[in-house]
PDB file of N, CA and C in Angstrom:
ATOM      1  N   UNK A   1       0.834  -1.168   0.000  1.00  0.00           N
ATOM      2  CA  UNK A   1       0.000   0.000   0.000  1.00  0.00           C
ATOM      3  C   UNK A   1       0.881   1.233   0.000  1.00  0.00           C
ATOM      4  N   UNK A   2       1.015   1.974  -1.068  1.00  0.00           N
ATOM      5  CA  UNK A   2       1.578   3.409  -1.123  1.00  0.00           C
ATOM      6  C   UNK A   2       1.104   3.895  -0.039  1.00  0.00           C
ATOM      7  N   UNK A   3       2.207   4.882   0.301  1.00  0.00           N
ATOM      8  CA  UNK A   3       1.682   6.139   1.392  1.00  0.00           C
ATOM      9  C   UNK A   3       1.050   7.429   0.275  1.00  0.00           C
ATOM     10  N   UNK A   4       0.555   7.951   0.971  1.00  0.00           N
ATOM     11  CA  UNK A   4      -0.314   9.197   0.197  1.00  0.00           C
ATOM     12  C   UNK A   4       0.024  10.476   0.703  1.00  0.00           C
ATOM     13  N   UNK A   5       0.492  11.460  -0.016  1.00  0.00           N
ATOM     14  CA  UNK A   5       0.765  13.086   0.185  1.00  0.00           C
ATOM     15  C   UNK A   5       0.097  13.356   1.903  1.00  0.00           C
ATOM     16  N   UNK A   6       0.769  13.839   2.576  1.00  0.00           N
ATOM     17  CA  UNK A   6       0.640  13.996   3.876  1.00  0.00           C
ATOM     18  C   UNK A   6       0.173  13.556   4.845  1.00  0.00           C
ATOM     19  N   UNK A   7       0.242  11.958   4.215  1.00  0.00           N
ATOM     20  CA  UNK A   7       0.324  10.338   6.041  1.00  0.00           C
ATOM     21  C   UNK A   7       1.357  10.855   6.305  1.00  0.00           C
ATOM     22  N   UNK A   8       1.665  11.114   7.451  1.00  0.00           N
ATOM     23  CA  UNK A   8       2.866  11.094   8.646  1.00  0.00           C
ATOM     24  C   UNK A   8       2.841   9.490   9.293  1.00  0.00           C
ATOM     25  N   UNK A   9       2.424   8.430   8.695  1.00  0.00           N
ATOM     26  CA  UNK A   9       2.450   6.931   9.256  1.00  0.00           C
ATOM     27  C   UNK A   9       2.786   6.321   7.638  1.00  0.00           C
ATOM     28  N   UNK A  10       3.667   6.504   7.431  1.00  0.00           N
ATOM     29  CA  UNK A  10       3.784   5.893   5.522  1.00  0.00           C
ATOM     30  C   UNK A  10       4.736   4.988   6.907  1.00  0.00           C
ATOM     31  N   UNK A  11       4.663   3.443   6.741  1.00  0.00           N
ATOM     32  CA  UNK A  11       5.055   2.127   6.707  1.00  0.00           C
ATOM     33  C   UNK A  11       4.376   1.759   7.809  1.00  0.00           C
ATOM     34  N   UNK A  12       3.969   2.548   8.799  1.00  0.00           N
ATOM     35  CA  UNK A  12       3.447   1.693  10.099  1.00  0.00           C
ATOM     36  C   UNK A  12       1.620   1.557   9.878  1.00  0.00           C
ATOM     37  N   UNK A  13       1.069   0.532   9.778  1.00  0.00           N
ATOM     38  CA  UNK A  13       0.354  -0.305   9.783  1.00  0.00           C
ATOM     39  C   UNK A  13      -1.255  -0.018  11.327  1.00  0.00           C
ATOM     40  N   UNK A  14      -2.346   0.541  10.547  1.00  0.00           N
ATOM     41  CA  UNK A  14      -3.346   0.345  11.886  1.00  0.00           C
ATOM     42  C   UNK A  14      -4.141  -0.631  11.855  1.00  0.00           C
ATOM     43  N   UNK A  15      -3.824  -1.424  12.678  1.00  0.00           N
ATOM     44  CA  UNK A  15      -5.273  -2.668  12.960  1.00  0.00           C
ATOM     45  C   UNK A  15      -5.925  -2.625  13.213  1.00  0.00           C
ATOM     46  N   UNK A  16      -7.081  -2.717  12.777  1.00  0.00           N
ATOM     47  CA  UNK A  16      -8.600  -3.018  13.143  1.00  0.00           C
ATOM     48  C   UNK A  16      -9.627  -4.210  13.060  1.00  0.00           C
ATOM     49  N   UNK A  17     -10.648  -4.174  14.198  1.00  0.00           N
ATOM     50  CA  UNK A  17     -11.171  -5.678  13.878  1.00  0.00           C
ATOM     51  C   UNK A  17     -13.057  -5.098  13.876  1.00  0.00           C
ATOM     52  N   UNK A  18     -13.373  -5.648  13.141  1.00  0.00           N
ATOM     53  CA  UNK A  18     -15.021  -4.944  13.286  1.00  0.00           C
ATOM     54  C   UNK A  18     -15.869  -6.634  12.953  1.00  0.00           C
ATOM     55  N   UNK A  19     -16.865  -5.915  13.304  1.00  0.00           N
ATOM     56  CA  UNK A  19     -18.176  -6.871  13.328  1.00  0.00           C
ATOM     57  C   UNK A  19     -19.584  -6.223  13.214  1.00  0.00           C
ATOM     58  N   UNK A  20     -20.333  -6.625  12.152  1.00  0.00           N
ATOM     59  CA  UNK A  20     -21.419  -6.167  11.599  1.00  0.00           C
ATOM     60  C   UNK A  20     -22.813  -6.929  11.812  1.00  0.00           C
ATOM     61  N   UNK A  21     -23.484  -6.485  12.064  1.00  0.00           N
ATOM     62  CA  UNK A  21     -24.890  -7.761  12.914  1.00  0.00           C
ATOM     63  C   UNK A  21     -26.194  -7.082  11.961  1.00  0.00           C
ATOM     64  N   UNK A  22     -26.556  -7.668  11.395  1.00  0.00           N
ATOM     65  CA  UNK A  22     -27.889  -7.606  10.618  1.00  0.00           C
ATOM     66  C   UNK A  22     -28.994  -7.321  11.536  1.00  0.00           C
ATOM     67  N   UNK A  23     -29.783  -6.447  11.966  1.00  0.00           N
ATOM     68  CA  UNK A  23     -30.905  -6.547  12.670  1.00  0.00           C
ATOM     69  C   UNK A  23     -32.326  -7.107  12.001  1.00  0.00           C
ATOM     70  N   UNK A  24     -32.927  -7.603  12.106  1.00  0.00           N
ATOM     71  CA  UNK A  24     -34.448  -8.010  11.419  1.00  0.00           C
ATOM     72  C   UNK A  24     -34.201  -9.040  10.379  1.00  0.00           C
ATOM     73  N   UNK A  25     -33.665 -10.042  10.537  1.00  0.00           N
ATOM     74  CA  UNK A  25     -33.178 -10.924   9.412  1.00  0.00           C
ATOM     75  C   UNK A  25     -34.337 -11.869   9.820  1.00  0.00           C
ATOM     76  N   UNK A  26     -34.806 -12.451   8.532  1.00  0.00           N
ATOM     77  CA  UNK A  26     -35.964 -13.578   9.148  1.00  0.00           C
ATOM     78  C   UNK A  26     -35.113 -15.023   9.738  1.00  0.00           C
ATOM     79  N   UNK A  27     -34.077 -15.303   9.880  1.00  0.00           N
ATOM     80  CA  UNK A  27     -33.485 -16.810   9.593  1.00  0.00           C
ATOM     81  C   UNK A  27     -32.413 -15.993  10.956  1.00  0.00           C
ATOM     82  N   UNK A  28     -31.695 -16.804  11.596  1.00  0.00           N
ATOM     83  CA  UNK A  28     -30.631 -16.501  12.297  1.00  0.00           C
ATOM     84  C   UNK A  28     -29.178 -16.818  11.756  1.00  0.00           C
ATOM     85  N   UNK A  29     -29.428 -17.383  10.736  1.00  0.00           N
ATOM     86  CA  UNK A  29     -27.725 -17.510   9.519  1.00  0.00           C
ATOM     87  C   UNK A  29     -27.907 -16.196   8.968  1.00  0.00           C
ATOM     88  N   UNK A  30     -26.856 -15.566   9.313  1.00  0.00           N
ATOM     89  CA  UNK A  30     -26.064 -14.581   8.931  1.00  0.00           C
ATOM     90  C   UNK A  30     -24.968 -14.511   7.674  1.00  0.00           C
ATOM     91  N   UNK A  31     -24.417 -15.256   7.055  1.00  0.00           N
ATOM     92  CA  UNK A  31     -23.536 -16.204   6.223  1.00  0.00           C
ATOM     93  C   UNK A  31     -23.996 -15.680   4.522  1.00  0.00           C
ATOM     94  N   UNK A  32     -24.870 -14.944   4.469  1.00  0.00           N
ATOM     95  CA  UNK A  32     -24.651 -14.130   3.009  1.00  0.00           C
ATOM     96  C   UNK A  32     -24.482 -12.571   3.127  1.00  0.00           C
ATOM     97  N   UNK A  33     -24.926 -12.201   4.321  1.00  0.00           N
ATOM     98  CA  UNK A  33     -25.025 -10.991   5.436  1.00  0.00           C
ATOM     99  C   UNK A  33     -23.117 -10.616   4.957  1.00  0.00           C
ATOM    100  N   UNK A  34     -22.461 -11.946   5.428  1.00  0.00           N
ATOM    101  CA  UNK A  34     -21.021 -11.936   5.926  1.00  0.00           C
ATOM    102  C   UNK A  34     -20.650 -12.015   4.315  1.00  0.00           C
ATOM    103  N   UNK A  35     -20.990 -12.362   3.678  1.00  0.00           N
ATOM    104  CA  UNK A  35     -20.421 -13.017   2.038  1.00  0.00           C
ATOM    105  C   UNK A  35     -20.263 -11.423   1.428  1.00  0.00           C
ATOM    106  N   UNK A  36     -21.470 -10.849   1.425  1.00  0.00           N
ATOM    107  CA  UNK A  36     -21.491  -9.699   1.204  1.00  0.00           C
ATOM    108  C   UNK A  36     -20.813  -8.819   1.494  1.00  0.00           C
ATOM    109  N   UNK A  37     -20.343  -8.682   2.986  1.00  0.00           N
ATOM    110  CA  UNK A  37     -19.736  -7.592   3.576  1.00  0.00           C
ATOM    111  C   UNK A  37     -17.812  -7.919   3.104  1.00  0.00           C
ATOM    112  N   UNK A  38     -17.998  -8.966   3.077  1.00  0.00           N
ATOM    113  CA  UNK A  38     -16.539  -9.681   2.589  1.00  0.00           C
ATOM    114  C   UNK A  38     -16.264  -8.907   1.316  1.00  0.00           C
ATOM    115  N   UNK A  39     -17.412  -9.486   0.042  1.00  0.00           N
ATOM    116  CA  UNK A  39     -17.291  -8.653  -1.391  1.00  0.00           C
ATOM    117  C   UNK A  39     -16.291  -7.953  -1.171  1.00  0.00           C
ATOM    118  N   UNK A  40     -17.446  -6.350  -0.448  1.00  0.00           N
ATOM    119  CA  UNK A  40     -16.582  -5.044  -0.192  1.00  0.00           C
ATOM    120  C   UNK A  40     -15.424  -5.298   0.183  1.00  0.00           C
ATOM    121  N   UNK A  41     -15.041  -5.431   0.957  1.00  0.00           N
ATOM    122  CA  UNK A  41     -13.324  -5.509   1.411  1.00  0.00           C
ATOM    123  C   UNK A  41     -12.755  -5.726   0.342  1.00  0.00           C
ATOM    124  N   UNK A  42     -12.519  -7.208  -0.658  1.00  0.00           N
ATOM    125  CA  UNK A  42     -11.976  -7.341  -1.478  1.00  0.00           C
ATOM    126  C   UNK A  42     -11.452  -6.305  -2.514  1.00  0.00           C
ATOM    127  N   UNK A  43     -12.771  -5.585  -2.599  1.00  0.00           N
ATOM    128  CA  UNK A  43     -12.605  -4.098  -3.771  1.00  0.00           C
ATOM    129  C   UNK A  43     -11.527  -3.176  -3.306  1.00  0.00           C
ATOM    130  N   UNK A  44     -11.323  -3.288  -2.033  1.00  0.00           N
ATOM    131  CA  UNK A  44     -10.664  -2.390  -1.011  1.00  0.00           C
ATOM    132  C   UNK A  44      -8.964  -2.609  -1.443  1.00  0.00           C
ATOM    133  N   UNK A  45      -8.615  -1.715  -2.295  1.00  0.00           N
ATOM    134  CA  UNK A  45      -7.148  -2.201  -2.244  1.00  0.00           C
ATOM    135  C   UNK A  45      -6.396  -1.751  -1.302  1.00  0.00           C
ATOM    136  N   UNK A  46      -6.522  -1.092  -0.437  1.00  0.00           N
ATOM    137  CA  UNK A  46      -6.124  -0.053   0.558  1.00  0.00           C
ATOM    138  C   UNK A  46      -5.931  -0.886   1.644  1.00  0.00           C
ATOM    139  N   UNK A  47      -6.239  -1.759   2.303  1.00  0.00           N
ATOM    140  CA  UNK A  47      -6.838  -2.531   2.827  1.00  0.00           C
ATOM    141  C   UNK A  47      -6.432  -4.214   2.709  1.00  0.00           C
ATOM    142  N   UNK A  48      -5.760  -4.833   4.212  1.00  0.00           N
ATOM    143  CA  UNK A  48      -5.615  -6.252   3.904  1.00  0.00           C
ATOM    144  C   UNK A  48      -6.956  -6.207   5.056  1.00  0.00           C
ATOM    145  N   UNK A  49      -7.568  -7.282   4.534  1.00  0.00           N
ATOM    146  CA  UNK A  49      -8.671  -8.313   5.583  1.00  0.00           C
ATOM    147  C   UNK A  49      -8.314  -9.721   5.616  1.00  0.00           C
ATOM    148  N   UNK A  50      -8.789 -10.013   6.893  1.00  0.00           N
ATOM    149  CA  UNK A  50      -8.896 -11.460   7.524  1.00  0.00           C
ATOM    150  C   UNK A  50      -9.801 -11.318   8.080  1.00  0.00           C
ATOM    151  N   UNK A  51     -10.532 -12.623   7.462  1.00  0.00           N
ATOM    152  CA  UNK A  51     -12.030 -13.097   8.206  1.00  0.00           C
ATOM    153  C   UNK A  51     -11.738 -13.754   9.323  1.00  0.00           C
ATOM    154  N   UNK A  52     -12.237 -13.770  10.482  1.00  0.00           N
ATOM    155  CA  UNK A  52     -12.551 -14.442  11.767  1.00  0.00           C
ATOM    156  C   UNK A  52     -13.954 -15.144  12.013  1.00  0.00           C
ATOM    157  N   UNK A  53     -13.419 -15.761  12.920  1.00  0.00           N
ATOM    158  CA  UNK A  53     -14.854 -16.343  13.328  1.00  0.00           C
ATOM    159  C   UNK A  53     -16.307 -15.322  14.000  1.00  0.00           C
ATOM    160  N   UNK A  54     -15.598 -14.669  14.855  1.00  0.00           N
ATOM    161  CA  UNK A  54     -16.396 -13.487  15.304  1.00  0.00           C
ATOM    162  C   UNK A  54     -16.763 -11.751  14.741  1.00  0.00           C
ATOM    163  N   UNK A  55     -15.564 -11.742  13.731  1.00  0.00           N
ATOM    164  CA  UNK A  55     -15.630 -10.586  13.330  1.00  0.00           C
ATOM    165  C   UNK A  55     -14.261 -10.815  11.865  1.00  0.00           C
ATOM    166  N   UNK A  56     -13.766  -9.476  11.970  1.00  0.00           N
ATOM    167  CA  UNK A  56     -12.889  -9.272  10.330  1.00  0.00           C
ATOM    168  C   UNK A  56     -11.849  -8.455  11.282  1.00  0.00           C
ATOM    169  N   UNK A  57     -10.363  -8.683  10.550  1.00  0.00           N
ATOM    170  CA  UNK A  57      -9.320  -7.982  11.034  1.00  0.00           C
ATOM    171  C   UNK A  57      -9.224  -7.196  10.094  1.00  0.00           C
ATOM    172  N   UNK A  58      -8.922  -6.152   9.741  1.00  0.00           N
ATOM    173  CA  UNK A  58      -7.892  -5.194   8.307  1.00  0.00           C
ATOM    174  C   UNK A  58      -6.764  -4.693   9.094  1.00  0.00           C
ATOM    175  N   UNK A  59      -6.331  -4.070   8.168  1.00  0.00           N
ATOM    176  CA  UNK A  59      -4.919  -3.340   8.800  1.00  0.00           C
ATOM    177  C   UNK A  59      -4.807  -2.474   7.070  1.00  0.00           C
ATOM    178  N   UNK A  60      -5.006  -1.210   7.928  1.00  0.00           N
ATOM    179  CA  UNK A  60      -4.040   0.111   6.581  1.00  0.00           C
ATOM    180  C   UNK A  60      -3.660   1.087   7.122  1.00  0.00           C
ATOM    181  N   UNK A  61      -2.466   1.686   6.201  1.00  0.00           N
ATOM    182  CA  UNK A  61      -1.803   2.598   6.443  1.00  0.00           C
ATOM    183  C   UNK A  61      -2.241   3.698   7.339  1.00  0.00           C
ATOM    184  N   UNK A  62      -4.008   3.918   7.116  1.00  0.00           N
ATOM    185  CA  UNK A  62      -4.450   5.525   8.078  1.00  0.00           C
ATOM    186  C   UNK A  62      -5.729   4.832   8.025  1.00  0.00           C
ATOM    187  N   UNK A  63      -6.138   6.108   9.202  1.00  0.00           N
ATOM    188  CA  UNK A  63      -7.557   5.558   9.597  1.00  0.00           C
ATOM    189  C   UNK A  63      -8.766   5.531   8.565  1.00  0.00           C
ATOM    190  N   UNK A  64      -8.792   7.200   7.239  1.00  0.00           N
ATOM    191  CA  UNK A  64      -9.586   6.879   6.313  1.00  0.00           C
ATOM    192  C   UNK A  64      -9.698   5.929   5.881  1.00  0.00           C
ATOM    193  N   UNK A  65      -8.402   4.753   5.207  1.00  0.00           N
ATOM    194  CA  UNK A  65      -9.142   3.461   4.646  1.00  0.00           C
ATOM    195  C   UNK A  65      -9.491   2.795   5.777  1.00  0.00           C
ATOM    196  N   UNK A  66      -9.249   3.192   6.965  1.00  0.00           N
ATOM    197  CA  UNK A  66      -9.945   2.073   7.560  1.00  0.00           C
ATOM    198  C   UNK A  66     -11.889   2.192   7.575  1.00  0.00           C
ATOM    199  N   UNK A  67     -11.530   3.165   7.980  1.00  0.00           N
ATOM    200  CA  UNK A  67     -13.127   3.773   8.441  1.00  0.00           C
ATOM    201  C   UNK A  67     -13.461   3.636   6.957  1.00  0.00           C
ATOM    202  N   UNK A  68     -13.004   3.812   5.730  1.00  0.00           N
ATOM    203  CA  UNK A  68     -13.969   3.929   4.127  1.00  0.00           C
ATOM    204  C   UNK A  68     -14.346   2.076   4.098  1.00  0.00           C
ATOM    205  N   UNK A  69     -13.185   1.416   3.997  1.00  0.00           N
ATOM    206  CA  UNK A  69     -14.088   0.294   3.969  1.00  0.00           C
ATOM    207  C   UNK A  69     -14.840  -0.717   4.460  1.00  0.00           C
ATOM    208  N   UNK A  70     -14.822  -0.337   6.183  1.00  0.00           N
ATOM    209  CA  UNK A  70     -15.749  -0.159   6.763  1.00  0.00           C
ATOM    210  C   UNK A  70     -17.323   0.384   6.553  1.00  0.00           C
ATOM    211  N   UNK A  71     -17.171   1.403   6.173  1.00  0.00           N
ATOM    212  CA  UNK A  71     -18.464   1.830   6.193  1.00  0.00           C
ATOM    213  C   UNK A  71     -18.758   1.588   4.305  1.00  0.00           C
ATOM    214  N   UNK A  72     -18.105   0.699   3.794  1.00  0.00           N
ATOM    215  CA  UNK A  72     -18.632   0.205   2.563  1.00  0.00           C
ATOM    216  C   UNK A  72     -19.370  -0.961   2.904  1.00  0.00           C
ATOM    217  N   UNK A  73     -18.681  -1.996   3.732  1.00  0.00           N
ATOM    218  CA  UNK A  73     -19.354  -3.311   4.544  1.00  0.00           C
ATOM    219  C   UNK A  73     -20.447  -3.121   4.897  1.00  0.00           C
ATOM    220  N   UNK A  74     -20.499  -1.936   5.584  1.00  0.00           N
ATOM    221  CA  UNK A  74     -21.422  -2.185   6.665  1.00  0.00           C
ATOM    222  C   UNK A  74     -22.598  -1.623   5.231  1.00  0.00           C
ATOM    223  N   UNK A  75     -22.695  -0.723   4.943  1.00  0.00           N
ATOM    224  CA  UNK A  75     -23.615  -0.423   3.780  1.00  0.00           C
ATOM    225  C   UNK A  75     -23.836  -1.607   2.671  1.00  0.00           C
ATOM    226  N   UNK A  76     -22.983  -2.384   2.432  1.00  0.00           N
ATOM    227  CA  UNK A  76     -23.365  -3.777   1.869  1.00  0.00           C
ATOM    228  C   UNK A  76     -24.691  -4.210   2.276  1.00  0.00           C
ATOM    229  N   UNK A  77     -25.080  -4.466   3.185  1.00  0.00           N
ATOM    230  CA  UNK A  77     -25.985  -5.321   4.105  1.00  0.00           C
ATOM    231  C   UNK A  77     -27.470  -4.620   3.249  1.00  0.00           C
ATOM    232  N   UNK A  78     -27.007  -3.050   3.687  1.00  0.00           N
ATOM    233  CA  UNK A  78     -28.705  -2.271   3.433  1.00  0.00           C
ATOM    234  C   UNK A  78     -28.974  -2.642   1.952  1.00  0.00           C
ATOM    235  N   UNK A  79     -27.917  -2.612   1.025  1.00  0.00           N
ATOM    236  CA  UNK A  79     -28.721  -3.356  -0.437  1.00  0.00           C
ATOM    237  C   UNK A  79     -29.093  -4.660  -0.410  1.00  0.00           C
ATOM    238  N   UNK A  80     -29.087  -5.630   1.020  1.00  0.00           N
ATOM    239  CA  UNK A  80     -29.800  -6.870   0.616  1.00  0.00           C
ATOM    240  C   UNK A  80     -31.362  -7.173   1.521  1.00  0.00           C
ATOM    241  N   UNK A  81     -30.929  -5.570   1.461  1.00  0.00           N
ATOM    242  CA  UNK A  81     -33.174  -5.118   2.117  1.00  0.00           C
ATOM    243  C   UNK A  81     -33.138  -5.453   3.875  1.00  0.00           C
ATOM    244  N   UNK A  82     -31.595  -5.682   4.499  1.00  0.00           N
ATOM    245  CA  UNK A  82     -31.782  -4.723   5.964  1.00  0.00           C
ATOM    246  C   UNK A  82     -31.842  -3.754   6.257  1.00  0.00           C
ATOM    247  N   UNK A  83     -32.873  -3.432   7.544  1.00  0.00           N
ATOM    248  CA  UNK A  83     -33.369  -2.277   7.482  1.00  0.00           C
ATOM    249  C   UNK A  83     -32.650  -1.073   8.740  1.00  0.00           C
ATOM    250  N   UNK A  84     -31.883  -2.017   9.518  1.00  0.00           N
ATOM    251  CA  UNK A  84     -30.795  -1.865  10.625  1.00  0.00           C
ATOM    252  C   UNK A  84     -29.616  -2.517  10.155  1.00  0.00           C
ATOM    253  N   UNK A  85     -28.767  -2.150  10.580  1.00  0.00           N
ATOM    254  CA  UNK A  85     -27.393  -2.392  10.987  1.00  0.00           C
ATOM    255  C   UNK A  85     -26.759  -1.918  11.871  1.00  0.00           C
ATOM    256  N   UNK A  86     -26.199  -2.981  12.963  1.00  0.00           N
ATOM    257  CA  UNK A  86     -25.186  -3.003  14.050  1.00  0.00           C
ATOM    258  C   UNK A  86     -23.543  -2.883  13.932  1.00  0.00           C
ATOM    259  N   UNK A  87     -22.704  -1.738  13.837  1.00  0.00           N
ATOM    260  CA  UNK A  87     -21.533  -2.342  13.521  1.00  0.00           C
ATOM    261  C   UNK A  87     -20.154  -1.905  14.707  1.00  0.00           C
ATOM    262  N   UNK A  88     -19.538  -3.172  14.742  1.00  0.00           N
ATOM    263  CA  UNK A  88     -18.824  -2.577  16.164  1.00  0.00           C
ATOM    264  C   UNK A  88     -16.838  -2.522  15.455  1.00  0.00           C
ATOM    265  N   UNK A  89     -16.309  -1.336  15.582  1.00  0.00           N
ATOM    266  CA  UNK A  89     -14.733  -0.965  15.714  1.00  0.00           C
ATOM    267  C   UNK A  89     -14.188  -1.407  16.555  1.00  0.00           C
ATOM    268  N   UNK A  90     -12.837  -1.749  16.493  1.00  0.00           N
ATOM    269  CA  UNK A  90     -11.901  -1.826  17.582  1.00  0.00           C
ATOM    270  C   UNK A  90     -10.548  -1.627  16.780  1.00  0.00           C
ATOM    271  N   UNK A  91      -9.989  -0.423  17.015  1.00  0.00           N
ATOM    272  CA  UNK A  91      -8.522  -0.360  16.417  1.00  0.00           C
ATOM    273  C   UNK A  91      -7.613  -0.132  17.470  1.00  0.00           C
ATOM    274  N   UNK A  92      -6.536  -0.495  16.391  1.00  0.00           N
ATOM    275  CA  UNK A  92      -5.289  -0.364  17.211  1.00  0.00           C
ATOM    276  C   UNK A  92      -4.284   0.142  16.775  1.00  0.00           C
ATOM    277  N   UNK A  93      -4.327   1.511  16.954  1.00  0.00           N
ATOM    278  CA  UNK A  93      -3.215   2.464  16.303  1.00  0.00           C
ATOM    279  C   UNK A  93      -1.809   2.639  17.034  1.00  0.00           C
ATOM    280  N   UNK A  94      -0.794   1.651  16.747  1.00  0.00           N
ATOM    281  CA  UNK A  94       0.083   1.525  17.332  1.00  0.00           C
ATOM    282  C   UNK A  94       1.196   2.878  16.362  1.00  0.00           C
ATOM    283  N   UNK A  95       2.042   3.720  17.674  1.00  0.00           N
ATOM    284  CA  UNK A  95       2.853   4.934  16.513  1.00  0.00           C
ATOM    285  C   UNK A  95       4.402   4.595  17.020  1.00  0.00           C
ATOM    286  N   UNK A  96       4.360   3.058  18.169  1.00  0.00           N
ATOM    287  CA  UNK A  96       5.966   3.198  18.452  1.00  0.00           C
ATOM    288  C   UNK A  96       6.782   2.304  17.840  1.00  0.00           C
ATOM    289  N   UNK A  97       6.474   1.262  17.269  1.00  0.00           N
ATOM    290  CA  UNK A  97       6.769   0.092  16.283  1.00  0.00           C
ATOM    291  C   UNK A  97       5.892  -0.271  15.135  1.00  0.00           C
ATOM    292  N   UNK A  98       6.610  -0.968  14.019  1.00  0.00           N
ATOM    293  CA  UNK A  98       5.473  -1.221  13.405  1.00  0.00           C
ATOM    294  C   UNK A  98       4.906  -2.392  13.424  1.00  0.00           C
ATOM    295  N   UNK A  99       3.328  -2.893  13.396  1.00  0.00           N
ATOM    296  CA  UNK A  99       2.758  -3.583  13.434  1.00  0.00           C
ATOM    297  C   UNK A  99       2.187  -4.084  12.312  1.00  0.00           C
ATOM    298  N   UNK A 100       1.627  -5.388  12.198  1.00  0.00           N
ATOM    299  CA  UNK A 100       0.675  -6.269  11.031  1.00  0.00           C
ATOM    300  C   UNK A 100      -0.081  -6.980  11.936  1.00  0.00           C
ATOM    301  N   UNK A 101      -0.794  -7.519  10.840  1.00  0.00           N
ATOM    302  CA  UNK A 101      -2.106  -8.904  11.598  1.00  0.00           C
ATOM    303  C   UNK A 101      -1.229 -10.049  12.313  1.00  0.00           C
ATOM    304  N   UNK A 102      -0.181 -10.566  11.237  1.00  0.00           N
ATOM    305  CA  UNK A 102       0.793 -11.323  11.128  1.00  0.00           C
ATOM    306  C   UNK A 102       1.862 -11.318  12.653  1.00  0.00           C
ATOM    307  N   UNK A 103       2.548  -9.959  12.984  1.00  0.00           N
ATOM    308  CA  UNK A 103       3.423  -9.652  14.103  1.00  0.00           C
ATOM    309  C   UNK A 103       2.319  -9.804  15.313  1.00  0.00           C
ATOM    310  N   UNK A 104       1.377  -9.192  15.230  1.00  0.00           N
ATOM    311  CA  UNK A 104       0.467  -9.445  16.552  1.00  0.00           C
ATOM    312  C   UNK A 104       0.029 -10.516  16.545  1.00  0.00           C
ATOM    313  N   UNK A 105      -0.045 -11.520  16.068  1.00  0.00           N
ATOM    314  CA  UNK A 105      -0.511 -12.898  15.994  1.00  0.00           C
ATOM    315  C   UNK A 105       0.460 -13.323  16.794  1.00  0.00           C
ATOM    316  N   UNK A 106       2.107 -13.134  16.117  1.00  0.00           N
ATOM    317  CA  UNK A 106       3.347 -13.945  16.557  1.00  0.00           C
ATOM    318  C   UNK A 106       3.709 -13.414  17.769  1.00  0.00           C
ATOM    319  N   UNK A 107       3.051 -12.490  18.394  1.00  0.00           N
ATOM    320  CA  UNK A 107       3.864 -11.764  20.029  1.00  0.00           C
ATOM    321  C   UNK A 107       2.878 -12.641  20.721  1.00  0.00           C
ATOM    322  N   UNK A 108       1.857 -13.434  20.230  1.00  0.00           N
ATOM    323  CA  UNK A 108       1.319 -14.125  21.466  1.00  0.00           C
ATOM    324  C   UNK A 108       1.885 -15.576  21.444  1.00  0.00           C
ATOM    325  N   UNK A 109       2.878 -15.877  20.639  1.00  0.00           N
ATOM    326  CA  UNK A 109       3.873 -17.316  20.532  1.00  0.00           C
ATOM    327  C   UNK A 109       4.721 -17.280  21.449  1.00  0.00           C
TER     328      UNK A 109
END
């Protein structure tokens, strides 16, 4: 991922993990809800994702891509005729080392 005209974070890496909950779904499988919200990311070149069991990791350079393809996901959902959406952040803007999905995985080895 290029850095862009005035990131002051060009190589260090923000993690984030989110989770998106369909409100009013007739069925309790969620699993095209998630297919969907996945799509988006993919388009996201800005942007690495990992699916989890509970939620999605990304990691990019600044918080706009984080928060843009985020709030592309989460808007996924409303074109498949939900009428709510739940969506929960958790980042981790580390500015004293640099971090990945990958290094924070391996500091718990």
């Amino acid at each position: 991922m290029p850095g862009r005209e005035g990131d002051t974070k060009v190589g260090k890496m923000i993690i984030a993990e989110f989770s998106i909950i369909p409100i009013g779904t007739k069925t309790t499988a969620v699993g095209k809800y998630v297919q969907a919200a996945l799509k988006e990311l993919e388009k996201q070149s800005s942007i690495r994702a990992k699916p989890e069991a509970m939620g999605t990791i990304i990691e990019a350079e600044n918080l706009g891509d984080i928060f843009k393809a985020v709030e592309k996901a989460h808007n996924s959902l409303f074109g498949l005729g939900i009428k709510r959406v739940v969506t929960e952040i958790k980042i981790d803007d580390r500015r004293d080392k640099e971090a990945t999905i990958e290094s924070k995985t391996q500091a718990l080895q």
